[in-house]
PDB file of N, CA and C in Angstrom:
ATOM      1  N   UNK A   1     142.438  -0.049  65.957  1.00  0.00           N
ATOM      2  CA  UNK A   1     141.534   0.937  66.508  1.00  0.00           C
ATOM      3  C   UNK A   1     140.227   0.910  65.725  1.00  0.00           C
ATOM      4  N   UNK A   2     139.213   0.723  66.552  1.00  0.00           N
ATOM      5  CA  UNK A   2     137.506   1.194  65.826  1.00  0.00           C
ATOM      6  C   UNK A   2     137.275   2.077  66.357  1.00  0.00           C
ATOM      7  N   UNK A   3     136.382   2.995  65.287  1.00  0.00           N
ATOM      8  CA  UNK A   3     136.188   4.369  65.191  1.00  0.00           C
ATOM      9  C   UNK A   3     134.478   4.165  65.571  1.00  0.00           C
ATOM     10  N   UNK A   4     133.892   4.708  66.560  1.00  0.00           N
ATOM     11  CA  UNK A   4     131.900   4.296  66.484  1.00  0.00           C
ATOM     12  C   UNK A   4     131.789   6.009  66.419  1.00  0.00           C
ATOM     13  N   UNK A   5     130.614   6.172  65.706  1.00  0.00           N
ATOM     14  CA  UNK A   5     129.952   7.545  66.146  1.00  0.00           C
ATOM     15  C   UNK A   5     128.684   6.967  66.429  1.00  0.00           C
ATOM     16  N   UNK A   6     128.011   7.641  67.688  1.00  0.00           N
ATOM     17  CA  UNK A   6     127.232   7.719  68.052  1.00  0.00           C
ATOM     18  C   UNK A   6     125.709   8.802  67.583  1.00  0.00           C
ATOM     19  N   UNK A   7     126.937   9.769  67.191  1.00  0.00           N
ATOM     20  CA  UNK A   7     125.558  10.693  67.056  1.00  0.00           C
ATOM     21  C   UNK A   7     125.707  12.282  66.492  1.00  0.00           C
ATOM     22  N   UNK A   8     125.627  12.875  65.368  1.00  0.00           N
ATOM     23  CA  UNK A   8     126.138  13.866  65.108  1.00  0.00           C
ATOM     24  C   UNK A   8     124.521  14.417  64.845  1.00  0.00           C
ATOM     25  N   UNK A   9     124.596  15.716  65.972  1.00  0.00           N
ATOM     26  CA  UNK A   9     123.448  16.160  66.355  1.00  0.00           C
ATOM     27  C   UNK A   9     123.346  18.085  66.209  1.00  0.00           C
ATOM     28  N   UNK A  10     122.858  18.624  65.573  1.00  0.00           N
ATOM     29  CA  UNK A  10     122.470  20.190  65.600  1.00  0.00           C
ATOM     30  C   UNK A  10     121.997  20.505  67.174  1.00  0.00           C
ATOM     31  N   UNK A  11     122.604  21.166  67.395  1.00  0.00           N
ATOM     32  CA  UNK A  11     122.765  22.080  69.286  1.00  0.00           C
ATOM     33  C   UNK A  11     121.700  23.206  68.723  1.00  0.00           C
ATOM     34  N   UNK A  12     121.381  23.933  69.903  1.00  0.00           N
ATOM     35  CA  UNK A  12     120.906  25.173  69.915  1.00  0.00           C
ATOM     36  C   UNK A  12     122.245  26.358  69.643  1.00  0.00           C
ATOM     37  N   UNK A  13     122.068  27.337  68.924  1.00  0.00           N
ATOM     38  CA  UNK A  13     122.987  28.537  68.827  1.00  0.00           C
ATOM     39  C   UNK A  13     123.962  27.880  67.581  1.00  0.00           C
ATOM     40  N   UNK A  14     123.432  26.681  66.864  1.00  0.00           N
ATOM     41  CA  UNK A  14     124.242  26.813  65.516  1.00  0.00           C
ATOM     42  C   UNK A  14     125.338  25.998  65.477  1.00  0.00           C
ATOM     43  N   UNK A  15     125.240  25.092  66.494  1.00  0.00           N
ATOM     44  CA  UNK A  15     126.378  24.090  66.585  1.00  0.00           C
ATOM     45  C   UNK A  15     126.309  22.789  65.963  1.00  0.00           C
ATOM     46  N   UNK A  16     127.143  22.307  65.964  1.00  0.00           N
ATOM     47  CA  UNK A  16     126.598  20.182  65.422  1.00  0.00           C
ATOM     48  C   UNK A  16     127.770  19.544  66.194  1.00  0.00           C
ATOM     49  N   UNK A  17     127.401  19.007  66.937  1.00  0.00           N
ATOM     50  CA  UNK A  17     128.086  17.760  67.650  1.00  0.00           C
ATOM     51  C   UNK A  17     127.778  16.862  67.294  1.00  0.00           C
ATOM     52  N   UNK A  18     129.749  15.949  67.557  1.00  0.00           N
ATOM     53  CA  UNK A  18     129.369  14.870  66.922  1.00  0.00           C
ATOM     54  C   UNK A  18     130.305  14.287  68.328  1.00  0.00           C
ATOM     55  N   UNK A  19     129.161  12.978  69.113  1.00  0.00           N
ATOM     56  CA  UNK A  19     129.352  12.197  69.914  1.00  0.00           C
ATOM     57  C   UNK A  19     130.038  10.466  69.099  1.00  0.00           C
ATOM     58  N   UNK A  20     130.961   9.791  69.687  1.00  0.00           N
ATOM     59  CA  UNK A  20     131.732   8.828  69.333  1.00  0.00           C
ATOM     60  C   UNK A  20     132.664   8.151  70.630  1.00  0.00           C
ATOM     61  N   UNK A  21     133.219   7.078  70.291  1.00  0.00           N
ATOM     62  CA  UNK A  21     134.112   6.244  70.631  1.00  0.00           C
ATOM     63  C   UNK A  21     135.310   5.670  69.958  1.00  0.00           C
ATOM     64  N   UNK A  22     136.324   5.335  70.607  1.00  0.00           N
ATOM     65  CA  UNK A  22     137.388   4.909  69.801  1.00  0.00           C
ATOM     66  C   UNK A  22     137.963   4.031  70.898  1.00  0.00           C
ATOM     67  N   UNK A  23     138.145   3.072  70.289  1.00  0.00           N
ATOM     68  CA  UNK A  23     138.693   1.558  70.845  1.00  0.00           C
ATOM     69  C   UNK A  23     139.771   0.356  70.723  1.00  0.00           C
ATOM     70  N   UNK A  24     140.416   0.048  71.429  1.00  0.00           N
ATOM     71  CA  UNK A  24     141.513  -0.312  70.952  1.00  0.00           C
ATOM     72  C   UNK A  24     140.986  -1.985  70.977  1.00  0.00           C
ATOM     73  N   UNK A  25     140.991  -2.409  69.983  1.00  0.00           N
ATOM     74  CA  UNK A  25     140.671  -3.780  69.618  1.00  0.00           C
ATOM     75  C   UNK A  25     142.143  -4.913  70.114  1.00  0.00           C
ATOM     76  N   UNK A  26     143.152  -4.036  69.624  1.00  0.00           N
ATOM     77  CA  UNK A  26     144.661  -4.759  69.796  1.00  0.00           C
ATOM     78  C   UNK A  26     144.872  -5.258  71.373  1.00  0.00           C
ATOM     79  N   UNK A  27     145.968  -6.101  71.268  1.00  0.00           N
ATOM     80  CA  UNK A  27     146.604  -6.274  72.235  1.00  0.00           C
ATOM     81  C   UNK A  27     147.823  -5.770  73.304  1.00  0.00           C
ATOM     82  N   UNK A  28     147.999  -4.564  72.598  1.00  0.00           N
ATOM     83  CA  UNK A  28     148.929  -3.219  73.262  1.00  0.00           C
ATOM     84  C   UNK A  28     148.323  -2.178  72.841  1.00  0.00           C
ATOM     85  N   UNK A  29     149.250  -1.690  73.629  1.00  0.00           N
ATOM     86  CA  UNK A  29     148.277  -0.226  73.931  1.00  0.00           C
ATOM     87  C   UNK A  29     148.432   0.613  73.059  1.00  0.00           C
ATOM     88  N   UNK A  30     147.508   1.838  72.446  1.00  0.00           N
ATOM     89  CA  UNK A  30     147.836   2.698  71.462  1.00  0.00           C
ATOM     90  C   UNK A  30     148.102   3.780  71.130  1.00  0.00           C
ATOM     91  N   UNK A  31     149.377   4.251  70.956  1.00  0.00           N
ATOM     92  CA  UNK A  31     149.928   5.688  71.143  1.00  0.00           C
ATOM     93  C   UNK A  31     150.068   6.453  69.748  1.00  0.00           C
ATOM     94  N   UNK A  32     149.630   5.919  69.139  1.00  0.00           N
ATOM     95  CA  UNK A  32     150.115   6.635  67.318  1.00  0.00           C
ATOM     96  C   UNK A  32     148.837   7.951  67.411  1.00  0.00           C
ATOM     97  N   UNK A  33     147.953   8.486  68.272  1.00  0.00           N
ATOM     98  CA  UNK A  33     147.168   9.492  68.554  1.00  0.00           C
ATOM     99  C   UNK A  33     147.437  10.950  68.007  1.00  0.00           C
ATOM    100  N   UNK A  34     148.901  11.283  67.672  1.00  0.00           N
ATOM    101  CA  UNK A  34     149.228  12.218  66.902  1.00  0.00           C
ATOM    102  C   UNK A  34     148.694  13.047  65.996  1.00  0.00           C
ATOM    103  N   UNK A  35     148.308  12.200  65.085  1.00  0.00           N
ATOM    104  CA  UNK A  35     147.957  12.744  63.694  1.00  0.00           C
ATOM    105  C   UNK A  35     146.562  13.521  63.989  1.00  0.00           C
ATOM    106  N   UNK A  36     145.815  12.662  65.018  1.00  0.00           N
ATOM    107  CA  UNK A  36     144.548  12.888  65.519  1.00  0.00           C
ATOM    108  C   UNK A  36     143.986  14.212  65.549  1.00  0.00           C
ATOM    109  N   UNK A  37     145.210  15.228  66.276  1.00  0.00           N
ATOM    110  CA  UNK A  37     145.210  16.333  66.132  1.00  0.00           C
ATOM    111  C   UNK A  37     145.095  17.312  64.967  1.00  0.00           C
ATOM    112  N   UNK A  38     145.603  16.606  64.307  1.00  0.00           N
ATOM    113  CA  UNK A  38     145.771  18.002  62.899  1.00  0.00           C
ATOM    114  C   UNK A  38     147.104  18.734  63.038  1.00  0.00           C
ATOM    115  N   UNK A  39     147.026  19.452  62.136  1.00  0.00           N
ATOM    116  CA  UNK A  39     148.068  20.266  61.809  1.00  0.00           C
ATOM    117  C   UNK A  39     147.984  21.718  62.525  1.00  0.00           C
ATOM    118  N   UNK A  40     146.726  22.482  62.356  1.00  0.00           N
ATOM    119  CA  UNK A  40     145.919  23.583  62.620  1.00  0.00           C
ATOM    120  C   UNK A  40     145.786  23.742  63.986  1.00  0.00           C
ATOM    121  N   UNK A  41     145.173  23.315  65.277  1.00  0.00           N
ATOM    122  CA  UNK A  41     145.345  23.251  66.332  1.00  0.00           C
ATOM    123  C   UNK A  41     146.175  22.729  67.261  1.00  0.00           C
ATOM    124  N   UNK A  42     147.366  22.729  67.247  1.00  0.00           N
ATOM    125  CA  UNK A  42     148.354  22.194  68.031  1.00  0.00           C
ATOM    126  C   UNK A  42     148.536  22.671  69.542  1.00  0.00           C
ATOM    127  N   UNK A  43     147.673  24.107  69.761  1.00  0.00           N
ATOM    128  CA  UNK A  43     147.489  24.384  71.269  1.00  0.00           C
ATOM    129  C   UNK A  43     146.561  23.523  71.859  1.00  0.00           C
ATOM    130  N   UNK A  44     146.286  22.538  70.958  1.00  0.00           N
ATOM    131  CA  UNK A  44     144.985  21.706  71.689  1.00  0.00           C
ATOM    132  C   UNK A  44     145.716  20.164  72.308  1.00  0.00           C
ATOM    133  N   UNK A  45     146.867  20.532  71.848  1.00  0.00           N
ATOM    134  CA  UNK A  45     147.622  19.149  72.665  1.00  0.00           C
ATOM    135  C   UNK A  45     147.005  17.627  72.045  1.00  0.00           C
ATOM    136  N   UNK A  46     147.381  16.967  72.823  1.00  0.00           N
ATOM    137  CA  UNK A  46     146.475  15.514  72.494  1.00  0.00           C
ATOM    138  C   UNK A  46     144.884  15.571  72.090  1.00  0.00           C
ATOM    139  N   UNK A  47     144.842  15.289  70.762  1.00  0.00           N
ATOM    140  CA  UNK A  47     143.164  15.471  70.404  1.00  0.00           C
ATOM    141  C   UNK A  47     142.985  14.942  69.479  1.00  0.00           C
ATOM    142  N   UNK A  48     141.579  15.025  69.777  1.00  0.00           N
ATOM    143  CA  UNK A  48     140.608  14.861  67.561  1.00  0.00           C
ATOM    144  C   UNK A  48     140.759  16.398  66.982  1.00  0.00           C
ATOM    145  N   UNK A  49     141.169  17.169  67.533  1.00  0.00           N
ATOM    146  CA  UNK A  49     140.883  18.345  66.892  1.00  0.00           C
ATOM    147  C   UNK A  49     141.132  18.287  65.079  1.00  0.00           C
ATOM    148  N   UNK A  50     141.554  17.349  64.758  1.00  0.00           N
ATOM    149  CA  UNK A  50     141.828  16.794  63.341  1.00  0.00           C
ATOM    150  C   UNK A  50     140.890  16.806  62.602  1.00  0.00           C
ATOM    151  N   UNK A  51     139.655  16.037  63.036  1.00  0.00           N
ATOM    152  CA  UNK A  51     138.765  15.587  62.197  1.00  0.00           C
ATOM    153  C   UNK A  51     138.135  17.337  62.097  1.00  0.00           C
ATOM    154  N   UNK A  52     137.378  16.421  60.325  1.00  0.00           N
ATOM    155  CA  UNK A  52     136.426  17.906  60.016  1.00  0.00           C
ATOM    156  C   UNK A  52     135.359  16.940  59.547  1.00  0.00           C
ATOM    157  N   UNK A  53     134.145  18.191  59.125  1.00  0.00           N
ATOM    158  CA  UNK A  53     133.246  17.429  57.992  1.00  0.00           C
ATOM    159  C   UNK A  53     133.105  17.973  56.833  1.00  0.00           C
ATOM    160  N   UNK A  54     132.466  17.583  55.903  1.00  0.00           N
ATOM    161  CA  UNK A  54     132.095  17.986  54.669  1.00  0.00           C
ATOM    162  C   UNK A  54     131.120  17.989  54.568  1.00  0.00           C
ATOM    163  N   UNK A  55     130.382  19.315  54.170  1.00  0.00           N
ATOM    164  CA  UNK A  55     129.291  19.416  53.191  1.00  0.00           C
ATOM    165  C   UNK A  55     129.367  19.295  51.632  1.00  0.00           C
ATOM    166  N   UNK A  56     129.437  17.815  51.131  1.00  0.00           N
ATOM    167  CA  UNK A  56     129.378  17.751  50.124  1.00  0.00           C
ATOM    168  C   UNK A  56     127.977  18.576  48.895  1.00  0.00           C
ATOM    169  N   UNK A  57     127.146  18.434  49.107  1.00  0.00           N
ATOM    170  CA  UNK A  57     126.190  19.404  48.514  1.00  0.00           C
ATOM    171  C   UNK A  57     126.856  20.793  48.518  1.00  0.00           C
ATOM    172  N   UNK A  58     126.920  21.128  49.775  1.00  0.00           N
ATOM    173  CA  UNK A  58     127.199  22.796  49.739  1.00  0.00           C
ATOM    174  C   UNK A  58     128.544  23.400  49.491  1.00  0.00           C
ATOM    175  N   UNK A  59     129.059  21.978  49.259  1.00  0.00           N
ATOM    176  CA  UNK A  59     130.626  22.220  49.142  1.00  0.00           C
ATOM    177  C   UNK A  59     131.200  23.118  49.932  1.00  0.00           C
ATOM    178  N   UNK A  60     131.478  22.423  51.063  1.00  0.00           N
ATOM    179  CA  UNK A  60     132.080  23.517  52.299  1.00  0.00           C
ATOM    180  C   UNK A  60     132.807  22.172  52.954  1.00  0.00           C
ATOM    181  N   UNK A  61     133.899  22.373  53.719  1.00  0.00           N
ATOM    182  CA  UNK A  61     134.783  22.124  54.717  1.00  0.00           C
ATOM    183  C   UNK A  61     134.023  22.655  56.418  1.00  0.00           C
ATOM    184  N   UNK A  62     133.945  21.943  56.826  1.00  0.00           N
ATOM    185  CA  UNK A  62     133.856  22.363  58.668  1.00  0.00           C
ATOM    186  C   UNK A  62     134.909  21.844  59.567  1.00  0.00           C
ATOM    187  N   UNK A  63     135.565  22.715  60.161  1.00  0.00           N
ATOM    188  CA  UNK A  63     136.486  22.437  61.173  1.00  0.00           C
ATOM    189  C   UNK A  63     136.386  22.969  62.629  1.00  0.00           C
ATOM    190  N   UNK A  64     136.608  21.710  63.055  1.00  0.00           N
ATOM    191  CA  UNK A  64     136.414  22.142  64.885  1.00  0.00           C
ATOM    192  C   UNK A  64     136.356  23.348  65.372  1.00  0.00           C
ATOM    193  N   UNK A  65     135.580  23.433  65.884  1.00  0.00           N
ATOM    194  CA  UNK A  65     135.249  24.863  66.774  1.00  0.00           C
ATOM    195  C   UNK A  65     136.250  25.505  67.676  1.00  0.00           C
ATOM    196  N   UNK A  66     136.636  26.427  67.730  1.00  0.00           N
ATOM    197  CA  UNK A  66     137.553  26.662  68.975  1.00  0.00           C
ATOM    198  C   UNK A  66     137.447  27.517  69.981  1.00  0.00           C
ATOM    199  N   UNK A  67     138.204  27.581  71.105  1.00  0.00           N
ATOM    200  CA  UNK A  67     137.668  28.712  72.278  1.00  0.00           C
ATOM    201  C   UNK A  67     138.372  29.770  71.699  1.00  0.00           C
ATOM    202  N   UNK A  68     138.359  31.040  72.851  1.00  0.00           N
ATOM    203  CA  UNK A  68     139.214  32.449  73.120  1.00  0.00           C
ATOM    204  C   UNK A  68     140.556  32.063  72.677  1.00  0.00           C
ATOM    205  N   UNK A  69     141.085  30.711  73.657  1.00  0.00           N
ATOM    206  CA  UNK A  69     142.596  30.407  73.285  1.00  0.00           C
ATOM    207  C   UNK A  69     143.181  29.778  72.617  1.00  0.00           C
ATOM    208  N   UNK A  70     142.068  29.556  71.618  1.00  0.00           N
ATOM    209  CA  UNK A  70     142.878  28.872  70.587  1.00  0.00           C
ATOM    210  C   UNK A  70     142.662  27.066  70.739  1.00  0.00           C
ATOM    211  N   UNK A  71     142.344  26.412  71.705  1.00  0.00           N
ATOM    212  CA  UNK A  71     141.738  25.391  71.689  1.00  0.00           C
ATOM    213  C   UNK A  71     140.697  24.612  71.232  1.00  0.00           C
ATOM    214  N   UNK A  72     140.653  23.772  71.084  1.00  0.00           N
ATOM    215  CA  UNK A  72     139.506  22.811  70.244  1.00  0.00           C
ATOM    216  C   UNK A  72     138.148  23.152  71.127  1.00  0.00           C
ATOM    217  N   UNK A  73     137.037  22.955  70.545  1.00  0.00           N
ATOM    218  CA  UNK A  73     136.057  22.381  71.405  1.00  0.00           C
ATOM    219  C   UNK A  73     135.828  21.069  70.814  1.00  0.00           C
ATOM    220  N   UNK A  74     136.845  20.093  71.421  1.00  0.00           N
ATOM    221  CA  UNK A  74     137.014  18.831  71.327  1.00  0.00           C
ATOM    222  C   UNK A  74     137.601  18.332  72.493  1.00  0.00           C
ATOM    223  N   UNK A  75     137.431  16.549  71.938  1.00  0.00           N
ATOM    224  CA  UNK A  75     138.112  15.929  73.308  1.00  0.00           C
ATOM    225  C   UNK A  75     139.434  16.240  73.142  1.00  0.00           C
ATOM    226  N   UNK A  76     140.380  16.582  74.540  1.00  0.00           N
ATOM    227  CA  UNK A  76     141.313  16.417  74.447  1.00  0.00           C
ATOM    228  C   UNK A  76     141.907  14.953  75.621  1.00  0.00           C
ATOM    229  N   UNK A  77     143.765  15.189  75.489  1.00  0.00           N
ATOM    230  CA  UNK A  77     144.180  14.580  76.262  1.00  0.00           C
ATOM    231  C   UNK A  77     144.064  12.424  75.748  1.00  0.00           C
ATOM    232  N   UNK A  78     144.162  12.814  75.064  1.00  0.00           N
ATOM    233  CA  UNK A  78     143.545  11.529  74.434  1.00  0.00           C
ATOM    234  C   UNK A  78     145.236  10.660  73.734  1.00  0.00           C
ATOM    235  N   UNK A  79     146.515  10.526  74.417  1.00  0.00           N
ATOM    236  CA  UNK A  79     147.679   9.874  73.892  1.00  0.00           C
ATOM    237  C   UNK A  79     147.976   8.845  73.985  1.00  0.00           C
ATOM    238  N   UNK A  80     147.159   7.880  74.835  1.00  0.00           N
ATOM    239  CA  UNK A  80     147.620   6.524  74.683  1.00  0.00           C
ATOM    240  C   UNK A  80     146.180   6.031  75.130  1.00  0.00           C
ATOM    241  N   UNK A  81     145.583   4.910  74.206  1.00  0.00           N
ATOM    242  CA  UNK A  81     144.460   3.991  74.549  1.00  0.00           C
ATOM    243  C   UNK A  81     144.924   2.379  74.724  1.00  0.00           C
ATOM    244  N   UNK A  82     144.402   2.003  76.012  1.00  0.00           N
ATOM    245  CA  UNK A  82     145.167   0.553  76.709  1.00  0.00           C
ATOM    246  C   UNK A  82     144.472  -0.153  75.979  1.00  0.00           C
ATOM    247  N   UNK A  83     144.775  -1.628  75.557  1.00  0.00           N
ATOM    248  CA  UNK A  83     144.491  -2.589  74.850  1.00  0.00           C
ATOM    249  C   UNK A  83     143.397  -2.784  75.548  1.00  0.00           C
ATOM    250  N   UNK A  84     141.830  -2.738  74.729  1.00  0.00           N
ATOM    251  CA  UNK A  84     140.854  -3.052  75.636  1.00  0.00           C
ATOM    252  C   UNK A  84     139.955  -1.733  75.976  1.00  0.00           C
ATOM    253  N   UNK A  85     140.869  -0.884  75.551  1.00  0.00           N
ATOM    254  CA  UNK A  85     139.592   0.466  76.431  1.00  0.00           C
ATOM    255  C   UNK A  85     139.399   0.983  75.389  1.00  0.00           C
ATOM    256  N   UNK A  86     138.019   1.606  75.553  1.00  0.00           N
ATOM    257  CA  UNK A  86     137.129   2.666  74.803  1.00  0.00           C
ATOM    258  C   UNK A  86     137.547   3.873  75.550  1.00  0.00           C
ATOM    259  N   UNK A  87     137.653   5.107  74.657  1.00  0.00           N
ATOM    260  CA  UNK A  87     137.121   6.191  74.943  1.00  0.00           C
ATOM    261  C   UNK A  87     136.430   7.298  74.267  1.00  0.00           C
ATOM    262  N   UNK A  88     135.423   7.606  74.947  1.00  0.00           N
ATOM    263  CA  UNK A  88     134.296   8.392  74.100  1.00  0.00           C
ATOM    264  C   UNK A  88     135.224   9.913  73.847  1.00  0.00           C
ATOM    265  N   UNK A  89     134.637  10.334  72.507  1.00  0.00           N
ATOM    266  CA  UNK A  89     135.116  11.686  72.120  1.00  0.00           C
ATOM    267  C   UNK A  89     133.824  12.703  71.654  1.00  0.00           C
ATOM    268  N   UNK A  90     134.190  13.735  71.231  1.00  0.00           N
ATOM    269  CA  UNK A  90     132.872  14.859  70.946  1.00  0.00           C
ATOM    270  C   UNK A  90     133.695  15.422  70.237  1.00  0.00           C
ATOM    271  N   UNK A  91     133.022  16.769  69.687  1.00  0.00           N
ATOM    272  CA  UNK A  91     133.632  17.379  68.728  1.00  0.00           C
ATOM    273  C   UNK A  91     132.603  18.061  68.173  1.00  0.00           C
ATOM    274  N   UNK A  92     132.833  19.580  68.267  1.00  0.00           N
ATOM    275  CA  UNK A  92     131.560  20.428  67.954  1.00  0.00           C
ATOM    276  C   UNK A  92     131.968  21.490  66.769  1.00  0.00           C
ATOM    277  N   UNK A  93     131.255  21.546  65.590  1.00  0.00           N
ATOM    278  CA  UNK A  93     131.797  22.089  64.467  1.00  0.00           C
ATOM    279  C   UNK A  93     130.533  23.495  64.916  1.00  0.00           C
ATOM    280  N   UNK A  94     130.698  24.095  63.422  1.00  0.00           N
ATOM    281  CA  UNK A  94     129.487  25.385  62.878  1.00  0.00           C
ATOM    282  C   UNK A  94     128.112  24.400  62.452  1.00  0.00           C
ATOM    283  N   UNK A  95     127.276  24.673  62.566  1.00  0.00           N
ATOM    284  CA  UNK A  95     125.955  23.575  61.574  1.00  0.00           C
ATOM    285  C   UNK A  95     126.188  24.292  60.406  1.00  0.00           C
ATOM    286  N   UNK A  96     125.797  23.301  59.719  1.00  0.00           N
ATOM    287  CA  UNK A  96     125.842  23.281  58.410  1.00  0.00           C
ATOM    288  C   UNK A  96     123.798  24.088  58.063  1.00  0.00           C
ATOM    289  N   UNK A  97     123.770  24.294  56.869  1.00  0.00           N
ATOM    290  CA  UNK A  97     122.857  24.906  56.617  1.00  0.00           C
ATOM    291  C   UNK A  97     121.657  23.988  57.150  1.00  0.00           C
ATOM    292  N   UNK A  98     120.429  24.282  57.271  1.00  0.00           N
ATOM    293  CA  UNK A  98     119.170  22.981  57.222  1.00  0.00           C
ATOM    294  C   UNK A  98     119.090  22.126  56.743  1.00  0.00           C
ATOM    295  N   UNK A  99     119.522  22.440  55.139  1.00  0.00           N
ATOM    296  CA  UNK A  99     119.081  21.537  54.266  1.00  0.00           C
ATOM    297  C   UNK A  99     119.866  20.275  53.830  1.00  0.00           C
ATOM    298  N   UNK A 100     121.061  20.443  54.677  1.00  0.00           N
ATOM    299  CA  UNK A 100     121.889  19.341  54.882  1.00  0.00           C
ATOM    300  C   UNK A 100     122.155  18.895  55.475  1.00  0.00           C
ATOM    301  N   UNK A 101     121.493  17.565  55.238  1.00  0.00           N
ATOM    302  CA  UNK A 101     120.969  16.433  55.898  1.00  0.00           C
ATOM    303  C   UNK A 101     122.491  15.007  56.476  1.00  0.00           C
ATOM    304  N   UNK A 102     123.411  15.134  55.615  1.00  0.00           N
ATOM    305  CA  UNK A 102     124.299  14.398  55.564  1.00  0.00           C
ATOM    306  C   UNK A 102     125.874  15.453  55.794  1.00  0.00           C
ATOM    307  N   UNK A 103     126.666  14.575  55.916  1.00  0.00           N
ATOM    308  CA  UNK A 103     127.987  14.922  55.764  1.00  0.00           C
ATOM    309  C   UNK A 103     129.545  14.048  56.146  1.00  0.00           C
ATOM    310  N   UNK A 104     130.266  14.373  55.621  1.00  0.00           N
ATOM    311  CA  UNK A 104     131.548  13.231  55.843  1.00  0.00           C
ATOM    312  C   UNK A 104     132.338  13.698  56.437  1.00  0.00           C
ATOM    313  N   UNK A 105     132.366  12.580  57.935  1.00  0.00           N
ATOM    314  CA  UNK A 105     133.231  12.838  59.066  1.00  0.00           C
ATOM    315  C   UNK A 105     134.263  12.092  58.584  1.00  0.00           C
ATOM    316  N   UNK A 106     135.785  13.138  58.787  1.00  0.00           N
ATOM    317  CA  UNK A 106     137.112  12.733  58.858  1.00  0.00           C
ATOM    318  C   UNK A 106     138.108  12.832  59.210  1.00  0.00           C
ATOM    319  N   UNK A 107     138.749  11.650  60.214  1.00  0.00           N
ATOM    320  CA  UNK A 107     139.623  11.863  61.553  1.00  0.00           C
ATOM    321  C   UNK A 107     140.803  11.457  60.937  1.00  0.00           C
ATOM    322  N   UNK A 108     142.052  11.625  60.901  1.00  0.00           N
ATOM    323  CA  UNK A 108     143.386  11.237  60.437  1.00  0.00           C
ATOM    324  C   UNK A 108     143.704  10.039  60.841  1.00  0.00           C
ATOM    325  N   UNK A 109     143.822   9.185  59.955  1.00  0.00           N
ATOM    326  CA  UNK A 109     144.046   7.412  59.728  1.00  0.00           C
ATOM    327  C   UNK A 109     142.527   6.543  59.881  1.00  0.00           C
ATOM    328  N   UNK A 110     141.486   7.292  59.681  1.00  0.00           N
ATOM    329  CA  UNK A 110     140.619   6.777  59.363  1.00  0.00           C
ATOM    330  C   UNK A 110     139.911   6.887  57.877  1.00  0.00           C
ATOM    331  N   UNK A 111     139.081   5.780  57.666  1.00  0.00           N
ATOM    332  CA  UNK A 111     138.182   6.248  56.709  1.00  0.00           C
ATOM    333  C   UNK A 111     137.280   7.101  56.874  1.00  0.00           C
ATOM    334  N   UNK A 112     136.899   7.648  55.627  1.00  0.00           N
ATOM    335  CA  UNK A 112     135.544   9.250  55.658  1.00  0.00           C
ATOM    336  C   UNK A 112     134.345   7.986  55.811  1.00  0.00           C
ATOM    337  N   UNK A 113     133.962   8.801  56.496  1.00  0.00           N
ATOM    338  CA  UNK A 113     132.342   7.994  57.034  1.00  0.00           C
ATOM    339  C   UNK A 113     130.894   8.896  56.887  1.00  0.00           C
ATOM    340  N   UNK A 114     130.033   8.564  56.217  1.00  0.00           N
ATOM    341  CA  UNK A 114     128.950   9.428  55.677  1.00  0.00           C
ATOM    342  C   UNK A 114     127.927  10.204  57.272  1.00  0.00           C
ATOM    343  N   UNK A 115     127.947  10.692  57.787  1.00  0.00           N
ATOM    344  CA  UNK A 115     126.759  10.668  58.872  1.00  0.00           C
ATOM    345  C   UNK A 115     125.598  11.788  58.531  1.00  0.00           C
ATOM    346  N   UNK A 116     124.620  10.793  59.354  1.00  0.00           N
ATOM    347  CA  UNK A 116     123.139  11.527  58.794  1.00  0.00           C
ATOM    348  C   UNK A 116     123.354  12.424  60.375  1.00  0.00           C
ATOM    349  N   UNK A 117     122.407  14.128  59.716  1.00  0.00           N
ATOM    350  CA  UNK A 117     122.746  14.641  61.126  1.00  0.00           C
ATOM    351  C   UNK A 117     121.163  15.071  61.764  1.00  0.00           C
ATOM    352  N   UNK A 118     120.988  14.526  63.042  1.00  0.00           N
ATOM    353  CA  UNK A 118     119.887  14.434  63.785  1.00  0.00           C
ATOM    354  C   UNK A 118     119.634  15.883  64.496  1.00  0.00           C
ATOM    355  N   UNK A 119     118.209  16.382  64.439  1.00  0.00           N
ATOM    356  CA  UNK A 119     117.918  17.447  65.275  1.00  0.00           C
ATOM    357  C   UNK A 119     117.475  18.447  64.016  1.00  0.00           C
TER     358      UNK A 119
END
């Protein structure tokens, strides 16, 4: 599996999305999507609801946003990727203060990846 982000961007009303892809490079298809989820949101079914970021400067943790019911505002539905397919994901945290400019996105069985955040 490759992990792309596209774009982790400050919304209006205090949000930061972070736009991406995930791809199955292999030759079967990929169901190990589990972990993806996290521990914490499990009403969110099949997801990234897993990943968070870090404000390393401000030393803070950010974790996925959620609705009324307890759901991610993330992709869901996401349990098996066919050998060969992409699928794009999102994932909308709290913004982090102004002045931080960076932060480390991290999805379960991936590496932490630094992203600069646009907007």
């Amino acid at each position: 599996m490759v992990l792309t982000i596209h774009s982790a961007a400050r919304e209006a009303g205090g949000f930061l999305t972070v736009n991406g892809s995930l791809k199955n490079t292999g030759t079967a298809a990929f169901v190990n999507t589990t972990a993806w989820r996290g521990n914490e949101l499990t009403s969110s079914g099949t997801s990234v609801a897993g990943v968070t970021l870090i404000d390393k400067a401000g030393k803070k943790r950010y974790y996925v946003l959620r609705d009324t019911d307890g759901r991610c505002l993330c992709t869901t539905g996401v349990s098996t990727i066919e050998a060969g397919q992409s699928v794009a994901f999102f994932a909308q945290f709290p913004a982090p203060p102004a002045t931080t400019t960076e932060v480390d996105f991290t999805l379960p069985t991936f590496a932490t990846a630094t992203l600069k955040i646009s907007g």
